[in-house]
Protein backbone atom coordinates (compact mmCIF):
# COMPACT_ATOMS: atom_id res chain seq x y z
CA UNK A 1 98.97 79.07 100.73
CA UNK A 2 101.33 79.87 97.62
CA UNK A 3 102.21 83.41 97.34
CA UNK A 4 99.86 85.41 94.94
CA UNK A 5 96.76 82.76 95.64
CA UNK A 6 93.83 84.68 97.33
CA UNK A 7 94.05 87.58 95.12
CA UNK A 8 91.52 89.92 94.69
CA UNK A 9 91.68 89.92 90.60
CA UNK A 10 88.41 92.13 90.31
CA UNK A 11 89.44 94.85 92.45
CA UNK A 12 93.21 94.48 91.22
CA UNK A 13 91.98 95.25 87.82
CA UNK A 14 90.13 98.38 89.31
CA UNK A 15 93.04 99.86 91.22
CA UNK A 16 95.39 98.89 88.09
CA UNK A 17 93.08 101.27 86.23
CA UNK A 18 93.46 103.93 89.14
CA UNK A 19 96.86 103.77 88.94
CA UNK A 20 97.42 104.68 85.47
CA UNK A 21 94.85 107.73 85.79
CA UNK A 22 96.81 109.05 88.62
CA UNK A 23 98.40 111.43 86.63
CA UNK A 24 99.54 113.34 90.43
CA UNK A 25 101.68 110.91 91.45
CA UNK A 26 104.74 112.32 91.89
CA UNK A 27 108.00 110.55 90.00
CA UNK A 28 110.76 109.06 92.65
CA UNK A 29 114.47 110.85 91.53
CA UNK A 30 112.99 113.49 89.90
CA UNK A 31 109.60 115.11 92.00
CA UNK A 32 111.09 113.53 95.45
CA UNK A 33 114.30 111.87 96.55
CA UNK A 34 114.17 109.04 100.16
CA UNK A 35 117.12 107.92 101.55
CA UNK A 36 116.56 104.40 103.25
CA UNK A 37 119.79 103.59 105.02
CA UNK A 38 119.80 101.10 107.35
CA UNK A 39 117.18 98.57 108.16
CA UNK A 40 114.88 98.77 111.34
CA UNK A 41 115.67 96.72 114.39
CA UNK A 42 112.86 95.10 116.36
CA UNK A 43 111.21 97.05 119.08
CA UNK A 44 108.44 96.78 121.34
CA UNK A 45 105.52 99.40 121.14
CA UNK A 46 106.31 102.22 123.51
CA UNK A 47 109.84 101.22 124.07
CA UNK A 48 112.79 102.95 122.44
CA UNK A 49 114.30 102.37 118.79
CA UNK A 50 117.71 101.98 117.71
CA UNK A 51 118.22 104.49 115.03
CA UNK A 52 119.83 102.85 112.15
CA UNK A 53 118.91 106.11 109.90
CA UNK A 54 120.93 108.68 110.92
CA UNK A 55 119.50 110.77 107.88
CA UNK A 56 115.85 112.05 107.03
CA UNK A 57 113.76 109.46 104.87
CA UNK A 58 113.00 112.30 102.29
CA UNK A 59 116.39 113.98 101.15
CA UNK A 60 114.10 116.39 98.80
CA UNK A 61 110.43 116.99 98.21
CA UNK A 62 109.32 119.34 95.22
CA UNK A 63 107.22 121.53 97.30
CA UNK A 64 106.12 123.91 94.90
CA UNK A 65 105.20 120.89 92.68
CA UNK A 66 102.82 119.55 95.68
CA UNK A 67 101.45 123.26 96.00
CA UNK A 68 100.68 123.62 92.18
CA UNK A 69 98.08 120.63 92.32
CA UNK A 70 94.73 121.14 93.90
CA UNK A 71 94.49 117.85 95.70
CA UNK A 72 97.46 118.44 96.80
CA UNK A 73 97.11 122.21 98.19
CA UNK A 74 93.72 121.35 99.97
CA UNK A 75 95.41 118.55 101.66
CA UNK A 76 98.20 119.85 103.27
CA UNK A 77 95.95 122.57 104.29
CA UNK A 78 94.27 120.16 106.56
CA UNK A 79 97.20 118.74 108.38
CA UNK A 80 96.62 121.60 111.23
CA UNK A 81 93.42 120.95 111.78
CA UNK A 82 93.51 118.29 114.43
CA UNK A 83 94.21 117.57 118.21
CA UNK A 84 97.31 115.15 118.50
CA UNK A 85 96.20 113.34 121.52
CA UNK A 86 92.87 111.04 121.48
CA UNK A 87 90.85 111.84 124.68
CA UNK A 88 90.63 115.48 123.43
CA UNK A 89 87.54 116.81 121.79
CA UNK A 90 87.86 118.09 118.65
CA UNK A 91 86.53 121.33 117.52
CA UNK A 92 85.55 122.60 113.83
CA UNK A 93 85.95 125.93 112.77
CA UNK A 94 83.90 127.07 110.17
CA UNK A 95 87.11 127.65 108.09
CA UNK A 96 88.25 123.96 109.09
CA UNK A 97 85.04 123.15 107.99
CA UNK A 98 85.21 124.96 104.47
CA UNK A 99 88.54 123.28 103.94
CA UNK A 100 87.08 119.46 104.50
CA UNK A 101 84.17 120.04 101.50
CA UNK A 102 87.44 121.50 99.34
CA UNK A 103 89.40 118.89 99.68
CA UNK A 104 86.45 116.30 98.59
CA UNK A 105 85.38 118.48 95.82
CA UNK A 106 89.26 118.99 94.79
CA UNK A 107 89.40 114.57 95.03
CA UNK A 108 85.87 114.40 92.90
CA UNK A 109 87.20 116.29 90.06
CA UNK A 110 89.96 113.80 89.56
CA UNK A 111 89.75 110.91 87.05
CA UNK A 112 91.18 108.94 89.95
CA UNK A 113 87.92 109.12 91.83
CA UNK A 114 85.65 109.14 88.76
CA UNK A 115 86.90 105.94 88.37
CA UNK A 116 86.32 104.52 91.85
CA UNK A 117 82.67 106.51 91.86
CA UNK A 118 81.77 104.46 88.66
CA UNK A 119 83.02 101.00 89.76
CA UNK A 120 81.06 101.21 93.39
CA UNK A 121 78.09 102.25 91.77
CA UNK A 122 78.05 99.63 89.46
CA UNK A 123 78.25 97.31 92.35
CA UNK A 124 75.66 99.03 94.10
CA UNK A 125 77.60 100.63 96.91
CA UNK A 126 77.42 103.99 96.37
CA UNK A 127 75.23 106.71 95.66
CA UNK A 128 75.26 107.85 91.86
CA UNK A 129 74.64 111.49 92.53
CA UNK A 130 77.72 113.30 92.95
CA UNK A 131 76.28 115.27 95.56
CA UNK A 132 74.90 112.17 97.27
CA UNK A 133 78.68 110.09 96.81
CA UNK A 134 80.34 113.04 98.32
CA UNK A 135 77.90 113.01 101.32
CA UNK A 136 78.85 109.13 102.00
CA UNK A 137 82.45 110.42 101.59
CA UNK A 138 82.47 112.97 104.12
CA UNK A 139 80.91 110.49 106.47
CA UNK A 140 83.59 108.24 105.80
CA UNK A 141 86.56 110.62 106.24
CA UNK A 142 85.66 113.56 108.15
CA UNK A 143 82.49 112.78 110.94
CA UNK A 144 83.75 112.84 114.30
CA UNK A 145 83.48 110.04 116.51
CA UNK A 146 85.09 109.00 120.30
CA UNK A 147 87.70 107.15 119.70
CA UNK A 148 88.36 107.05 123.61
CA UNK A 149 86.13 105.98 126.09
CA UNK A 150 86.25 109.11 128.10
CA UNK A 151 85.01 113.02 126.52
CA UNK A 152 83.68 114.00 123.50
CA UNK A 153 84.50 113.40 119.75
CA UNK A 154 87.75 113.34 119.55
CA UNK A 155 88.58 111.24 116.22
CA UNK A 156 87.65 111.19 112.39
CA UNK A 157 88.87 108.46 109.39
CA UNK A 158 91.16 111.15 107.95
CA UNK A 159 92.97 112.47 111.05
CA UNK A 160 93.85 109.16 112.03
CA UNK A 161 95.10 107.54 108.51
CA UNK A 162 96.60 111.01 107.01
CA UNK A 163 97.52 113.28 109.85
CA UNK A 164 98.14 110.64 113.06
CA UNK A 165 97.10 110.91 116.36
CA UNK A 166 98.14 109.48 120.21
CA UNK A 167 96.76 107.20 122.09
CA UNK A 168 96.84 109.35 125.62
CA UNK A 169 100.40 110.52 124.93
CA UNK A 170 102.24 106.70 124.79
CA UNK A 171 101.15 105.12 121.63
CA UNK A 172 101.18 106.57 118.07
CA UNK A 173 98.25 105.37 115.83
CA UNK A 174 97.78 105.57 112.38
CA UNK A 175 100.05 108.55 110.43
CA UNK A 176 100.09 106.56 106.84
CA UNK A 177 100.64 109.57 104.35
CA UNK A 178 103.80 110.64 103.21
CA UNK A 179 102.92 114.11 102.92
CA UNK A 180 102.45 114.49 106.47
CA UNK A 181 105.62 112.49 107.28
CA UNK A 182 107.76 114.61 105.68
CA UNK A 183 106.27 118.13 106.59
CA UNK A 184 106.61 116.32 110.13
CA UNK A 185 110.05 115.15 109.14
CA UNK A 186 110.95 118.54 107.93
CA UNK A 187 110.20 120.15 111.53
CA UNK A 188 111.97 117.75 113.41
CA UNK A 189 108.48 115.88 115.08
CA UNK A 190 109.51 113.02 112.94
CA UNK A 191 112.30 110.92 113.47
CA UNK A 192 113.11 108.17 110.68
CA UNK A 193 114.23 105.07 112.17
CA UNK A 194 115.44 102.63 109.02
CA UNK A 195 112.82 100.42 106.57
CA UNK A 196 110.97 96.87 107.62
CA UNK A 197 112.04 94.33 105.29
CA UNK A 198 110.09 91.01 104.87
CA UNK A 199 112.38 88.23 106.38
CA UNK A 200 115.45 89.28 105.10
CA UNK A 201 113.95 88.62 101.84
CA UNK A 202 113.64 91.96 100.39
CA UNK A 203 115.36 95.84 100.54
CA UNK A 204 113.11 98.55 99.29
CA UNK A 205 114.28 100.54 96.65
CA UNK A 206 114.19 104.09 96.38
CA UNK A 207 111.64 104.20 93.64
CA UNK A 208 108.99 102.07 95.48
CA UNK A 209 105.97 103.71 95.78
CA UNK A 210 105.27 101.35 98.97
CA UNK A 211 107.39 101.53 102.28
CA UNK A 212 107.26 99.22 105.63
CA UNK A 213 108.73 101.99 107.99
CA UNK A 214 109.84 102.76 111.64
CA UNK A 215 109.72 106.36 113.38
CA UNK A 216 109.13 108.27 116.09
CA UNK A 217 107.02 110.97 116.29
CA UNK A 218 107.52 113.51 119.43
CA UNK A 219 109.74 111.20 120.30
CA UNK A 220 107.09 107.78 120.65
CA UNK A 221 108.12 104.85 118.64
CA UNK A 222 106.09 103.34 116.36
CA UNK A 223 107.59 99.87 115.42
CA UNK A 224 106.31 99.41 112.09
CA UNK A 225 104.32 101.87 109.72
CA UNK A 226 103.08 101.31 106.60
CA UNK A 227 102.33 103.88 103.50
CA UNK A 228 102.12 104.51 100.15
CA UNK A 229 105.15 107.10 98.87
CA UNK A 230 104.98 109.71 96.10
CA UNK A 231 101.04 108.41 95.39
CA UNK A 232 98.14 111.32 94.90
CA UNK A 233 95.88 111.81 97.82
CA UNK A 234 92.89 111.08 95.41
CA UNK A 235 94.37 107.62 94.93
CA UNK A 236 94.52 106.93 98.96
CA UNK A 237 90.95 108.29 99.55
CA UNK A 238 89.96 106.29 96.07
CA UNK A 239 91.71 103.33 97.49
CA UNK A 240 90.40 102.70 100.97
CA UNK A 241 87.05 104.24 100.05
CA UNK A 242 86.12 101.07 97.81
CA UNK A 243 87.84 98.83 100.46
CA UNK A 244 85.78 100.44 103.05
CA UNK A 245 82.49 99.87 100.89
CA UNK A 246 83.15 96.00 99.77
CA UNK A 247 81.98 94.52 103.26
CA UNK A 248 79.87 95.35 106.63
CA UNK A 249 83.06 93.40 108.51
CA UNK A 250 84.74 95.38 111.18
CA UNK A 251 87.93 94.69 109.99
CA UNK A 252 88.34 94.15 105.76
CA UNK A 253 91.58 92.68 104.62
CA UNK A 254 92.04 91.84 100.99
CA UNK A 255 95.17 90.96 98.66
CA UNK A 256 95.64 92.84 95.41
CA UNK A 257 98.39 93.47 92.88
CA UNK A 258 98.84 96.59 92.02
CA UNK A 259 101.83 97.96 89.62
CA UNK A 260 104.75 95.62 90.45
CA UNK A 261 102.91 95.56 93.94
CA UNK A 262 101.73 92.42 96.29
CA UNK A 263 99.91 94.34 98.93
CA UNK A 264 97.20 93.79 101.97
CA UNK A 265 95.32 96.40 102.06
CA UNK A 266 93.65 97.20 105.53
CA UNK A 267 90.35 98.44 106.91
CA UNK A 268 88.90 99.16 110.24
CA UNK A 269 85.57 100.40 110.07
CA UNK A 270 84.46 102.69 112.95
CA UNK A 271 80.97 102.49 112.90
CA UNK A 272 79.72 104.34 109.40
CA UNK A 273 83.31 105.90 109.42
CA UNK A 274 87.52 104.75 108.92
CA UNK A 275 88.96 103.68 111.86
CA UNK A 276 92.24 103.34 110.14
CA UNK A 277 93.08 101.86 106.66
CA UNK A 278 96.87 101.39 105.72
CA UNK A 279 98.96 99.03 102.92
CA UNK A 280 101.22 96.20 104.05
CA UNK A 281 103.72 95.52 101.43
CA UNK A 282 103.85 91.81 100.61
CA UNK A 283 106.30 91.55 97.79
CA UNK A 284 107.58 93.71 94.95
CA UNK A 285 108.98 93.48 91.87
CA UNK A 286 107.62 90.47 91.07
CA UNK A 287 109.73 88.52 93.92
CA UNK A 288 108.08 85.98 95.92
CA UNK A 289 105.43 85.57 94.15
């Protein structure tokens, strides 16, 4: 199949629209700086990584910026709320609690997720009440479920996609936000191993807003990672929330172009929740195509 056949033009236009409302993404050289040095060698999952990186991925992050905006501020304040290692129950504070319904009332007030709210209605997916869509959305992101096969709920959508999590100490899974990797990269739990590039085809540049990475986190190695850079929250939530909606398939993968973008975007549906949803950069800048 040619490159850029099997597009998804519908839901391209839709995130295309997202994009330009998403008036919280932060600017590369100016709001954030990443240094990508070297490129990743291959590595086996569990195994250790040659570290062709020697410096941090983010050289500077305008923190106060990311504090001033609501989305922002609610997210990072949910970062702490979760058990690294699967296997181990979580347990919800009331505070925790408080904190999930901010964050999805901070995302709803966005134009970002007006948007998105709007198109899945009109294709009959969602609930037009507000009240209603953010119900669904909290399902979605935040309702606990056993993600191992032993103790209690130990697992939601947006612990494993935004915050990370281990599978029984040897395997990191999911950890797709670049907030959280650099306020993990900031206290030393993150180690920044060099960029994936596509075949020798392509190097990233340092105002790409999408990044094939490798890292270790608490010193496990996870061989390739995937995320969106310097993008709004409300735009990630926005994103794989109308990914998750467009089938009943356990696993939804579907090509759009977004910005100068080629990307797969990926779903894993856990039952009426996220198992894990992540980009994989296909091509950028128009290369490839």
């Amino acid at each position: 199949m040619a490159r850029g056949q099997g597009i998804n033009q519908e839901l391209s236009d839709v995130l295309n629209e997202l994009w330009k409302l998403d008036v919280n993404r932060m600017k590369p050289g100016k709001d954030y700086k990443i240094n990508l040095q070297g490129k990743a060698g291959f590595v086996a999952e569990g195994s250790n990584a040659r570290d062709n990186a020697r410096a941090p991925l983010f050289s500077y992050v305008n923190e106060n910026k990311l504090k001033s905006i609501d989305t922002y501020a609610h997210f990072i304040n949910l970062l702490d709320n979760y058990e690294m290692s699967t296997g181990v129950t979580e347990h919800v504070t009331k505070e925790e609690l408080q904190e999930n319904h901010l964050f999805l009332d901070a995302v709803l007030k966005t134009e970002v997720m007006k948007c998105a709210h709007r198109y899945l209605v009109r294709k009959g997916l969602a609930q037009s009440d507000p009240a209603q869509f953010k119900s669904q959305l909290y399902d979605i992101w935040f309702k606990l479920y056993r993600r191992g096969k032993n103790g209690g709920e130990d697992s939601c959508g947006f612990e494993h996609v935004f915050v990370g999590e281990t599978k029984h100490g040897k395997e990191i899974m999911g950890l797709h936000n670049w907030v959280q990797f650099y306020h993990q990269e900031k206290h030393n739990h993150v180690d920044y191993k060099g960029y994936n590039a596509r075949n020798n085809k392509e190097t990233p540049d340092e105002d790409d807003h999408v990044l094939n990475l490798q890292f270790s986190w608490n010193g496990l190695v996870k061989p390739v990672g995937s995320c969106f850079i310097g993008v709004s929250p409300e735009f990630e939530v926005a994103l794989f929330t109308m990914v998750f909606f467009l089938t009943d398939e356990r696993v939804t993968k579907v090509t759009v172009k977004v910005d100068e973008y080629l990307l797969e975007i990926v779903v894993y549906r856990f039952g009426h929740s996220i198992g894990t949803s992540y980009p994989k950069m296909i091509s950028s800048n128009n290369l490839d195509f």
